[in-house]
PDB file of N, CA and C in Angstrom:
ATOM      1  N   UNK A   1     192.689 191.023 143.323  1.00  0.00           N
ATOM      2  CA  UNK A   1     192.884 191.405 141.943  1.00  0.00           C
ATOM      3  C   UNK A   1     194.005 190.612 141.285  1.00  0.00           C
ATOM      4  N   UNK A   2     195.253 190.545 142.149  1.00  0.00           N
ATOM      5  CA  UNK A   2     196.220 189.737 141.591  1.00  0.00           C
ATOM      6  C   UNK A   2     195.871 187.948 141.456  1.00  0.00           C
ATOM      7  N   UNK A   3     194.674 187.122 142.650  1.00  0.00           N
ATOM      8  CA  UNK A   3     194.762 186.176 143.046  1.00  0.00           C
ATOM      9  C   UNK A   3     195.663 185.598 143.591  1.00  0.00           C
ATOM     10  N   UNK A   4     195.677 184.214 143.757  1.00  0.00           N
ATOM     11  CA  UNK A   4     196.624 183.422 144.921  1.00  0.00           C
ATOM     12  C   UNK A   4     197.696 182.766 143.863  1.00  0.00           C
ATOM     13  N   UNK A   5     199.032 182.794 144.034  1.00  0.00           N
ATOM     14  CA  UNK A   5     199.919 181.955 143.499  1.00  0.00           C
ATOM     15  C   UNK A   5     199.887 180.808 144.257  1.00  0.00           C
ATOM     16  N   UNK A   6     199.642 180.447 145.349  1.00  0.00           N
ATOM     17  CA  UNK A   6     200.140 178.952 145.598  1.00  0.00           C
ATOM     18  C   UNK A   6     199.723 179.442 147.306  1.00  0.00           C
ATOM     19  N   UNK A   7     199.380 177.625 147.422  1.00  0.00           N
ATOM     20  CA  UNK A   7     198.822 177.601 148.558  1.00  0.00           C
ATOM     21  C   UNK A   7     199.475 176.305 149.921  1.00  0.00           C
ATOM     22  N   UNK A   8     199.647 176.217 151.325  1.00  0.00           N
ATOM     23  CA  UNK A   8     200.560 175.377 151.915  1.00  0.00           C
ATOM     24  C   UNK A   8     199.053 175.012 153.086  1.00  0.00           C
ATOM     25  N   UNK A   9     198.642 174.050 153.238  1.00  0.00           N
ATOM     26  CA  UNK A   9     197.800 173.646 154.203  1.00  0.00           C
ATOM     27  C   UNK A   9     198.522 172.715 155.375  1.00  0.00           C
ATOM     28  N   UNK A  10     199.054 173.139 156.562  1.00  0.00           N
ATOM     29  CA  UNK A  10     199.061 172.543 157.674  1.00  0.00           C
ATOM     30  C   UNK A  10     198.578 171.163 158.164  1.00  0.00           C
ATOM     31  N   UNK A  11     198.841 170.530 158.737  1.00  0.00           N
ATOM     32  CA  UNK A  11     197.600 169.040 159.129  1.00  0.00           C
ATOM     33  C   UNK A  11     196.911 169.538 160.047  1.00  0.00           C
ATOM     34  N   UNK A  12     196.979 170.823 161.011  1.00  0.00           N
ATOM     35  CA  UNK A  12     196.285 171.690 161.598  1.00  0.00           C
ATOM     36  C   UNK A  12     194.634 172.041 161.288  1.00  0.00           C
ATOM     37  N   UNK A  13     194.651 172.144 159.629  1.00  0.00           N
ATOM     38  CA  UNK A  13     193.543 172.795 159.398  1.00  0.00           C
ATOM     39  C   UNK A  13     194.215 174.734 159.151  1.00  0.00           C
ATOM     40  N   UNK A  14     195.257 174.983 159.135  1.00  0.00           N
ATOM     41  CA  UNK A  14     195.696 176.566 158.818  1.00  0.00           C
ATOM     42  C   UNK A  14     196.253 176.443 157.280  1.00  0.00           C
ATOM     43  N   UNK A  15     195.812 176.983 156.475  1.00  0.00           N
ATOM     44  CA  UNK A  15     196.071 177.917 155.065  1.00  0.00           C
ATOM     45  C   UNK A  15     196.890 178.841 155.119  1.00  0.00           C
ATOM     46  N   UNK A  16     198.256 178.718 154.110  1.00  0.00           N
ATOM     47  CA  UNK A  16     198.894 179.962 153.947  1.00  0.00           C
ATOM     48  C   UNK A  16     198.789 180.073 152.424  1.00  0.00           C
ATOM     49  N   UNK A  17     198.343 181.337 152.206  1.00  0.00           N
ATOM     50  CA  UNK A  17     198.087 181.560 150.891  1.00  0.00           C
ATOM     51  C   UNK A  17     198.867 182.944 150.446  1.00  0.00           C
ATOM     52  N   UNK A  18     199.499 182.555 149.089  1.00  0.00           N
ATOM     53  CA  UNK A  18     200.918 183.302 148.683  1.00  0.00           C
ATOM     54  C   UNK A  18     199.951 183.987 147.525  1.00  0.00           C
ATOM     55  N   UNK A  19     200.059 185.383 147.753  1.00  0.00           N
ATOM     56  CA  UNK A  19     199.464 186.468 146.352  1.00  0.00           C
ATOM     57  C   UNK A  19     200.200 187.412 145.962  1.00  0.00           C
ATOM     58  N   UNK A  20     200.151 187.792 144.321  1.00  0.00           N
ATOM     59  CA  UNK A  20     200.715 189.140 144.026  1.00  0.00           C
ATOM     60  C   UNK A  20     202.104 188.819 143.137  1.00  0.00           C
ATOM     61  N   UNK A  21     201.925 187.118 143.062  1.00  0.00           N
ATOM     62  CA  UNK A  21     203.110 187.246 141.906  1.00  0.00           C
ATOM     63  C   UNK A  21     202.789 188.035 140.694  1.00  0.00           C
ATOM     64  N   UNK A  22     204.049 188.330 140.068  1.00  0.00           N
ATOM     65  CA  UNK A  22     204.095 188.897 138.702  1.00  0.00           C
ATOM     66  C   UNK A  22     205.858 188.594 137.962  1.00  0.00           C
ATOM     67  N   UNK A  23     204.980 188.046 136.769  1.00  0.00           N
ATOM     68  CA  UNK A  23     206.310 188.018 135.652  1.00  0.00           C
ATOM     69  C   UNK A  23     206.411 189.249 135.732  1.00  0.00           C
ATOM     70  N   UNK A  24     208.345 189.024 135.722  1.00  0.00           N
ATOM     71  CA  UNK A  24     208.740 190.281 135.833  1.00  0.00           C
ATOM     72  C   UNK A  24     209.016 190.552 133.732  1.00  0.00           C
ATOM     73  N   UNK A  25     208.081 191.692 133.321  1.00  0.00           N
ATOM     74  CA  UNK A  25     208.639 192.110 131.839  1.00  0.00           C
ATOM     75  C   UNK A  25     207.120 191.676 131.596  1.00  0.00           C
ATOM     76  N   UNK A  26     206.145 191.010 132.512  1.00  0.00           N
ATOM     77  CA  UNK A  26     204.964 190.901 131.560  1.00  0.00           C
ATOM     78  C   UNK A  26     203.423 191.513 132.319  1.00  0.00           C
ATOM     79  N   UNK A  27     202.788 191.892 131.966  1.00  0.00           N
ATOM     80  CA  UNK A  27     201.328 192.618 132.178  1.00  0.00           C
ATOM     81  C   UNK A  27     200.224 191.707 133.180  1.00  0.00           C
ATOM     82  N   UNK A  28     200.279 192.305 134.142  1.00  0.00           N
ATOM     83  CA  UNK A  28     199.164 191.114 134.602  1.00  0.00           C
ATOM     84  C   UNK A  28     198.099 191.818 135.199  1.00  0.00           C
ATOM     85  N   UNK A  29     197.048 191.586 136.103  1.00  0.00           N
ATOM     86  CA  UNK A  29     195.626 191.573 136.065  1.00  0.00           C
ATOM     87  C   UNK A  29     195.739 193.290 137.050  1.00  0.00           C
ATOM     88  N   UNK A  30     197.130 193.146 138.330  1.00  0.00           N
ATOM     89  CA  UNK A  30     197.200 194.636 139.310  1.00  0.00           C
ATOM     90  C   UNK A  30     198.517 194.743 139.634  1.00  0.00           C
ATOM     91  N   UNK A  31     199.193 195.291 138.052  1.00  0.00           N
ATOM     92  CA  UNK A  31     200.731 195.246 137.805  1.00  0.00           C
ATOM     93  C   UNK A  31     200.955 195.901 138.686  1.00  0.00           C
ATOM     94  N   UNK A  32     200.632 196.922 139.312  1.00  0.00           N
ATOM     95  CA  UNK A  32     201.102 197.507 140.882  1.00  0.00           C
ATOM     96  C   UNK A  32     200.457 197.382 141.953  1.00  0.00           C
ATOM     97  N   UNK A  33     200.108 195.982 141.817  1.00  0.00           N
ATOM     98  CA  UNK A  33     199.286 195.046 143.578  1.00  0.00           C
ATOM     99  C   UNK A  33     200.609 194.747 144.339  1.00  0.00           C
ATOM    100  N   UNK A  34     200.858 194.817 145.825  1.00  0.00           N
ATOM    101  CA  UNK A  34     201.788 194.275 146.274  1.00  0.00           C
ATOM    102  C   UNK A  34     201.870 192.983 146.340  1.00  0.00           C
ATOM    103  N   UNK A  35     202.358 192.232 146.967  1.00  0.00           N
ATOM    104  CA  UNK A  35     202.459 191.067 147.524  1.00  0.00           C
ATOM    105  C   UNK A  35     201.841 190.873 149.001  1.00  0.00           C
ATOM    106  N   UNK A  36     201.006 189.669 149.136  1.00  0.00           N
ATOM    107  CA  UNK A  36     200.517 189.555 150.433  1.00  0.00           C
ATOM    108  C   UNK A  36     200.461 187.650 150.956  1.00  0.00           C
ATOM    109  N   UNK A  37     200.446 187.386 152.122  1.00  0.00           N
ATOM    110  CA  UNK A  37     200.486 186.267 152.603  1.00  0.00           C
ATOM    111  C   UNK A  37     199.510 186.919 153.243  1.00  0.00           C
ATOM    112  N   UNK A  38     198.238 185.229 153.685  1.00  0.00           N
ATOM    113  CA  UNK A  38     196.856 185.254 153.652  1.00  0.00           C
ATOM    114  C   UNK A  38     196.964 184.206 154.798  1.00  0.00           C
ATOM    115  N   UNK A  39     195.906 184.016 155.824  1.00  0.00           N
ATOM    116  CA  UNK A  39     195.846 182.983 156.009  1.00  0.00           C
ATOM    117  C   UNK A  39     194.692 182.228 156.684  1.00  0.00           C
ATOM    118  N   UNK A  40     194.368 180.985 156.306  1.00  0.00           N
ATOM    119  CA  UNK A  40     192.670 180.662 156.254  1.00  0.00           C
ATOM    120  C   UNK A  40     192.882 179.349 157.392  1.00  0.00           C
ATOM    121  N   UNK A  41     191.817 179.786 158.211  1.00  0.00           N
ATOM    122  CA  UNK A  41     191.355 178.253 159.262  1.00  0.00           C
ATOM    123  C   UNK A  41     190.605 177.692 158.136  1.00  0.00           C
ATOM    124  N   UNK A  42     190.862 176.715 158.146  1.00  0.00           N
ATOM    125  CA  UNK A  42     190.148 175.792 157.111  1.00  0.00           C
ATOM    126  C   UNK A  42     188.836 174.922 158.335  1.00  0.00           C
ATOM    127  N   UNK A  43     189.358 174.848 159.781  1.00  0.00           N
ATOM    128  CA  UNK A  43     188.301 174.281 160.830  1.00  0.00           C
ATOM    129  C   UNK A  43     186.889 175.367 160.557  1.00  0.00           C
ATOM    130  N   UNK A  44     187.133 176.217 160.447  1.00  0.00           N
ATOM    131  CA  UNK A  44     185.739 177.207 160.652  1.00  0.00           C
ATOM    132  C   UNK A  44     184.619 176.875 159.673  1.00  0.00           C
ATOM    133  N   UNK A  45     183.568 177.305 160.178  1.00  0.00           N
ATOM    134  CA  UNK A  45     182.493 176.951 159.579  1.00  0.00           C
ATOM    135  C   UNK A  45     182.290 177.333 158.257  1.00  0.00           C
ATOM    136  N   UNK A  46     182.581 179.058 157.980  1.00  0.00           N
ATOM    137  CA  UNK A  46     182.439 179.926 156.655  1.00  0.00           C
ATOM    138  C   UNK A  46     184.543 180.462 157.169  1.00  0.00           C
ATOM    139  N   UNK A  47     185.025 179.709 156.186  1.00  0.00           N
ATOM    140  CA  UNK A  47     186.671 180.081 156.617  1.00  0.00           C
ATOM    141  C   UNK A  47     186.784 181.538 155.530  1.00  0.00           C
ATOM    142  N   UNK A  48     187.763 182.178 155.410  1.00  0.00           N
ATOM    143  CA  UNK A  48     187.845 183.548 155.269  1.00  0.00           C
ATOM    144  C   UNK A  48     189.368 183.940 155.124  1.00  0.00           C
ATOM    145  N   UNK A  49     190.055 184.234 154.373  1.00  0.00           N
ATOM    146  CA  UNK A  49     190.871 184.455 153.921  1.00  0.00           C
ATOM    147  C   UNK A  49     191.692 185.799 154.926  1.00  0.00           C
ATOM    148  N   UNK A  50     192.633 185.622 155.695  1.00  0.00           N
ATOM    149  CA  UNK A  50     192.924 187.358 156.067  1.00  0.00           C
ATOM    150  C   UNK A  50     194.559 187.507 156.214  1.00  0.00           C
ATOM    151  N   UNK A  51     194.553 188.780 155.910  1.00  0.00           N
ATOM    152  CA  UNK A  51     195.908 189.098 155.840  1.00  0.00           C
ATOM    153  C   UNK A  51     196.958 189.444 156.859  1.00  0.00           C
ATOM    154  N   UNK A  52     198.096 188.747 156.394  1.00  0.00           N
ATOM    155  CA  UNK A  52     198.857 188.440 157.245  1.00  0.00           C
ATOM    156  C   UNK A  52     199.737 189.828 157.691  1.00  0.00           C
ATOM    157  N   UNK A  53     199.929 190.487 158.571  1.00  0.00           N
ATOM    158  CA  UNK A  53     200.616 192.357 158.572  1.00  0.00           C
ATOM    159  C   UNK A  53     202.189 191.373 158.493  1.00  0.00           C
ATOM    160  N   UNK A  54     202.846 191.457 157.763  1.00  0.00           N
ATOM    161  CA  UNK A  54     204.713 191.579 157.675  1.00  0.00           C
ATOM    162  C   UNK A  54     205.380 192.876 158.219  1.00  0.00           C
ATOM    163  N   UNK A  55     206.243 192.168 159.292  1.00  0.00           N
ATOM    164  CA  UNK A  55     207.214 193.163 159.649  1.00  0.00           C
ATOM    165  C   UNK A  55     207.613 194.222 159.402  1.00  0.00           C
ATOM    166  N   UNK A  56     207.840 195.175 159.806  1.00  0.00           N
ATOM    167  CA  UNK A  56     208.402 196.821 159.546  1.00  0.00           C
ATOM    168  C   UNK A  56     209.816 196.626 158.888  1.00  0.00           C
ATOM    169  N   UNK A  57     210.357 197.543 157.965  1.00  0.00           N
ATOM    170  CA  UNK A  57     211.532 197.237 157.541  1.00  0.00           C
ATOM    171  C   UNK A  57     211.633 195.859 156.577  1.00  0.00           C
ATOM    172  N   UNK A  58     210.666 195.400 156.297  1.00  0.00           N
ATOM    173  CA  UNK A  58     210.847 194.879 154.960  1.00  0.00           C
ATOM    174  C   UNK A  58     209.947 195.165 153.768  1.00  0.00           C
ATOM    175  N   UNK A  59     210.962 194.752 152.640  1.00  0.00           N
ATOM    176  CA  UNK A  59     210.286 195.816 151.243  1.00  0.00           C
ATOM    177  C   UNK A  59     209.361 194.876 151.100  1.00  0.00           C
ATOM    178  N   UNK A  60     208.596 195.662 151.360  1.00  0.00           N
ATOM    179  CA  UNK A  60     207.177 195.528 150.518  1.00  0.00           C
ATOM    180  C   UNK A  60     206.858 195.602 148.743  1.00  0.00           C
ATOM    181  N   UNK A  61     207.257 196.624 148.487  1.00  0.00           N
ATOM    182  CA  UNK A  61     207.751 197.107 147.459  1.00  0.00           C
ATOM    183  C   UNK A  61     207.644 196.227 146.200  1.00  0.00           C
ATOM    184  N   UNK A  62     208.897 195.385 146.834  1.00  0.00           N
ATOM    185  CA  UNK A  62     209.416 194.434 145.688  1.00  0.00           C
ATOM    186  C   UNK A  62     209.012 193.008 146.094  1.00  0.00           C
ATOM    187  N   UNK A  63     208.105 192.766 146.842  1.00  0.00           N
ATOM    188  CA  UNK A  63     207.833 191.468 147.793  1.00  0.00           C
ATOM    189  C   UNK A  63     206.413 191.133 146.715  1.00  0.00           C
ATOM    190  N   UNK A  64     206.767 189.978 145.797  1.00  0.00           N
ATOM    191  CA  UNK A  64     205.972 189.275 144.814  1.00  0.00           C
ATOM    192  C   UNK A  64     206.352 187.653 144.806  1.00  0.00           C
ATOM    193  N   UNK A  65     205.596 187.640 146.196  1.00  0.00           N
ATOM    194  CA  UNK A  65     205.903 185.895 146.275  1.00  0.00           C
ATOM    195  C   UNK A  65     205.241 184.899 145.140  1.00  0.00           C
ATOM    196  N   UNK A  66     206.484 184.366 145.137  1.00  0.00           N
ATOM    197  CA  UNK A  66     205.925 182.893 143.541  1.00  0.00           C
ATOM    198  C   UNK A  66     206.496 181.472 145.021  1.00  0.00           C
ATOM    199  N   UNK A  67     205.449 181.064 145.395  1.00  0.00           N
ATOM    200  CA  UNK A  67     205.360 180.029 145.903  1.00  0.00           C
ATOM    201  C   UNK A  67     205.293 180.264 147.139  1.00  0.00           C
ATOM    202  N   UNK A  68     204.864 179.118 147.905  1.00  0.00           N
ATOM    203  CA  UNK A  68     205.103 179.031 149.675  1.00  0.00           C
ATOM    204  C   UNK A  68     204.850 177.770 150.177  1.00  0.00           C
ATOM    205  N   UNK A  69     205.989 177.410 151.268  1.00  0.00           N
ATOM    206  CA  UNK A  69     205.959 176.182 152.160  1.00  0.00           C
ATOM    207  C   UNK A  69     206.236 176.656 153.328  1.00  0.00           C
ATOM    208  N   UNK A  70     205.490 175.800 154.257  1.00  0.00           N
ATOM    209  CA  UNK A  70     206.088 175.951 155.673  1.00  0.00           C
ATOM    210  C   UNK A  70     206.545 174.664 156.584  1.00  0.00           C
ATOM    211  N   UNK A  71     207.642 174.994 157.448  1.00  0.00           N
ATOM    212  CA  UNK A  71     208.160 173.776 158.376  1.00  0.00           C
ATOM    213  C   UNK A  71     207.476 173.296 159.091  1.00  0.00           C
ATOM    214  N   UNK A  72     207.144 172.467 159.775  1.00  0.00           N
ATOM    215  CA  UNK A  72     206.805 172.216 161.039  1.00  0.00           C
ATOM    216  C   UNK A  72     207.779 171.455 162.161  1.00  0.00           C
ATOM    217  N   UNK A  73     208.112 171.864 163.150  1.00  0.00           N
ATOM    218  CA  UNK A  73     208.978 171.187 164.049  1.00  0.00           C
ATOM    219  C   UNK A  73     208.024 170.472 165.242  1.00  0.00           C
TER     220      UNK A  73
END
């Protein structure tokens, strides 16, 4: 409902996909959707979007990611 803010593809072939931003002061599509990180094999045949469970003890709440990168070591 909210869609994807922004997306980080691996050289792997793994998708991390950032959802649930919202201007804060403005109206959007599921003003009380949380925030979720997604993440897609892009190798698979029919790839599929699924959600990522985040740790216990962090707010959820207020967790409205606007962007995402990841490291690789």
């Amino acid at each position: 409902e909210s869609g994807s803010e922004d997306i980080d593809i691996l050289p792997n072939g793994l998708a991390f996909i950032s959802s649930g931003f919202k201007h804060p002061g403005k109206e959007g599509f599921a003003p009380d959707g949380r925030g979720e990180i997604f993440l897609m094999d892009l190798n698979e045949d029919n790839p599929r979007a699924v959600e990522l469970r985040i740790s216990r003890g962090f707010d959820l709440a207020s967790f409205k990611p606007h962007g995402i990168s990841t490291y690789v070591d």
